[in-house]
C-alpha atoms as a PDB file:
ATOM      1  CA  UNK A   1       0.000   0.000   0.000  1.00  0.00           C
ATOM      2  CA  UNK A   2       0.884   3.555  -0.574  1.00  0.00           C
ATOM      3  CA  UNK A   3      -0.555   6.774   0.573  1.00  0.00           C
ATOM      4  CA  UNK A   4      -0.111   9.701  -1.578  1.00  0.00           C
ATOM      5  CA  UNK A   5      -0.826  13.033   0.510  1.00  0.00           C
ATOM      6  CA  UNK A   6      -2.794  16.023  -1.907  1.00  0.00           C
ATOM      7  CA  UNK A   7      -3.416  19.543  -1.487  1.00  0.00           C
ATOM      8  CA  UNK A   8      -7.141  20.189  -1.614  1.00  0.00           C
ATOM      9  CA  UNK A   9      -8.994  17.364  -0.803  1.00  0.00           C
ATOM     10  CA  UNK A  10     -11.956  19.712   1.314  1.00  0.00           C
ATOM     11  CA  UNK A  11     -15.163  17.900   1.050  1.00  0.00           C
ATOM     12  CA  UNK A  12     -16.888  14.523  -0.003  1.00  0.00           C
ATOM     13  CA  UNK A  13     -17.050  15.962  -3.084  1.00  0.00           C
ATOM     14  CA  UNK A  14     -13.663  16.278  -3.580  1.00  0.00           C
ATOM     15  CA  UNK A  15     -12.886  13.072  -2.046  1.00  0.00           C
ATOM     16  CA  UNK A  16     -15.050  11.126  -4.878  1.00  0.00           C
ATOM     17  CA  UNK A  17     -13.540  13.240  -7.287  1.00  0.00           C
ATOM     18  CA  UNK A  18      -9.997  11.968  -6.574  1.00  0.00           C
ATOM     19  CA  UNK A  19     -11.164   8.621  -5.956  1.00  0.00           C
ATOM     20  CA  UNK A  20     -12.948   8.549  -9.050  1.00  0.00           C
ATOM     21  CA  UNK A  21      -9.280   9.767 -10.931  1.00  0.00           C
ATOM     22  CA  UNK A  22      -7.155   7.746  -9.161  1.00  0.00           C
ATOM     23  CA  UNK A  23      -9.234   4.243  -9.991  1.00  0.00           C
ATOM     24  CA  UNK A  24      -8.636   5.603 -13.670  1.00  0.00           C
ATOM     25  CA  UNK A  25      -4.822   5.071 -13.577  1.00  0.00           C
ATOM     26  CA  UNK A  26      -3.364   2.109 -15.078  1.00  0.00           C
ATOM     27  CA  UNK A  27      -2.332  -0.241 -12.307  1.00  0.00           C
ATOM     28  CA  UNK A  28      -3.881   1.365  -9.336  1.00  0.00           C
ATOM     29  CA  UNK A  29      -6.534  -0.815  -7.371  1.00  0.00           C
ATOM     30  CA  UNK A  30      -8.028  -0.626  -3.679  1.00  0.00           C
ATOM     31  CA  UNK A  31      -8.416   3.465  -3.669  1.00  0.00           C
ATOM     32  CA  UNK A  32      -9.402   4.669  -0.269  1.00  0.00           C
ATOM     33  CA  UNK A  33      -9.517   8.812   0.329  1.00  0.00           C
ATOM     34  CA  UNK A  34      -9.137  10.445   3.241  1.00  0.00           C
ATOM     35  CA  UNK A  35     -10.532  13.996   3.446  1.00  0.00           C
ATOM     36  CA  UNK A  36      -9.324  14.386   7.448  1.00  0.00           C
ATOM     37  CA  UNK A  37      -5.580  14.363   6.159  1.00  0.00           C
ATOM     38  CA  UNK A  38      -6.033  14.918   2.329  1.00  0.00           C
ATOM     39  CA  UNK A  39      -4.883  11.509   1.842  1.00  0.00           C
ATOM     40  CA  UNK A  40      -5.265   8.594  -0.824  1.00  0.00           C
ATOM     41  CA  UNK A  41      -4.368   5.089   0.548  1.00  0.00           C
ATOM     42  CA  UNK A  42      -4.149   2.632  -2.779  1.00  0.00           C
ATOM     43  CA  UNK A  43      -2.042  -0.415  -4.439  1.00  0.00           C
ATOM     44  CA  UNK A  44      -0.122  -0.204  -7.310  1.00  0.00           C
ATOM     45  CA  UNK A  45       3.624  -0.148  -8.909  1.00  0.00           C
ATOM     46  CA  UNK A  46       3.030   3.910 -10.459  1.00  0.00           C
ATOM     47  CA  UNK A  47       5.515   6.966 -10.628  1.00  0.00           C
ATOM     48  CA  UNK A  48       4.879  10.303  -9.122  1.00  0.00           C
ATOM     49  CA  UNK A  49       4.907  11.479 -12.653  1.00  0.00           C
ATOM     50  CA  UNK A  50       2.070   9.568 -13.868  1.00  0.00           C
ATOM     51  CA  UNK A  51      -0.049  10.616 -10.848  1.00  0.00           C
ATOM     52  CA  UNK A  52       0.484  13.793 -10.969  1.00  0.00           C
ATOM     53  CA  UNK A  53      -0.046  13.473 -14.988  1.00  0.00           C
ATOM     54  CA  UNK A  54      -3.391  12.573 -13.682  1.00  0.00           C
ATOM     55  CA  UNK A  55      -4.295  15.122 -11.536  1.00  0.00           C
ATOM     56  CA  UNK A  56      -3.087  17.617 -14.202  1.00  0.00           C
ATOM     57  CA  UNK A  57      -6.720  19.941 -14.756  1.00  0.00           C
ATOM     58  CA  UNK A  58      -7.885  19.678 -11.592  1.00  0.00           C
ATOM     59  CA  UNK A  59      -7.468  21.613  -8.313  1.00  0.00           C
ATOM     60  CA  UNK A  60      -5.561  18.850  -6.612  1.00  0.00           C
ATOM     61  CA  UNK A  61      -1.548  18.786  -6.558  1.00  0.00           C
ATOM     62  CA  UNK A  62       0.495  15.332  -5.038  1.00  0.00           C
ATOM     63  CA  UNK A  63       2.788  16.625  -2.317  1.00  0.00           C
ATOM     64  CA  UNK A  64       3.779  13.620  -1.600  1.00  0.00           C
ATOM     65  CA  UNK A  65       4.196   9.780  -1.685  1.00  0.00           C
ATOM     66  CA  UNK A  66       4.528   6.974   1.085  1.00  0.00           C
ATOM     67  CA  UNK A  67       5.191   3.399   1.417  1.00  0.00           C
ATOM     68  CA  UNK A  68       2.713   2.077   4.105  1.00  0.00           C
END
């Protein structure tokens, strides 16, 4: 598991939104959002560069990435 920490993650809303993104990306399964610590918990093998490819649009930016 890995736990990639985003800036703006405010609401519900938000959290489906990134949800919804990250279950999108090649290779990424289980994705859990956290809205308390702007947080998505997932599984997958993917660079930062392809996430934040994916998040490229939106209002979100990846700070950072951790192995759980």
């Amino acid at each position: 598991m890995k736990k990639a920490y985003l800036e703006n993650i405010c609401c519900e809303g938000c959290a489906n939104e990134v949800k919804h993104i990250f279950e999108n990306i090649y290779g990424v399964t289980d994705v859990s959002v956290s809205v308390d610590n702007s947080s998505v918990t997932y599984k997958g093998y993917v660079s930062k560069g392809v996430i934040e490819e994916a998040l490229l649009g939106t209002s979100y930016k990846l700070v950072r990435i951790e192995k759980q």
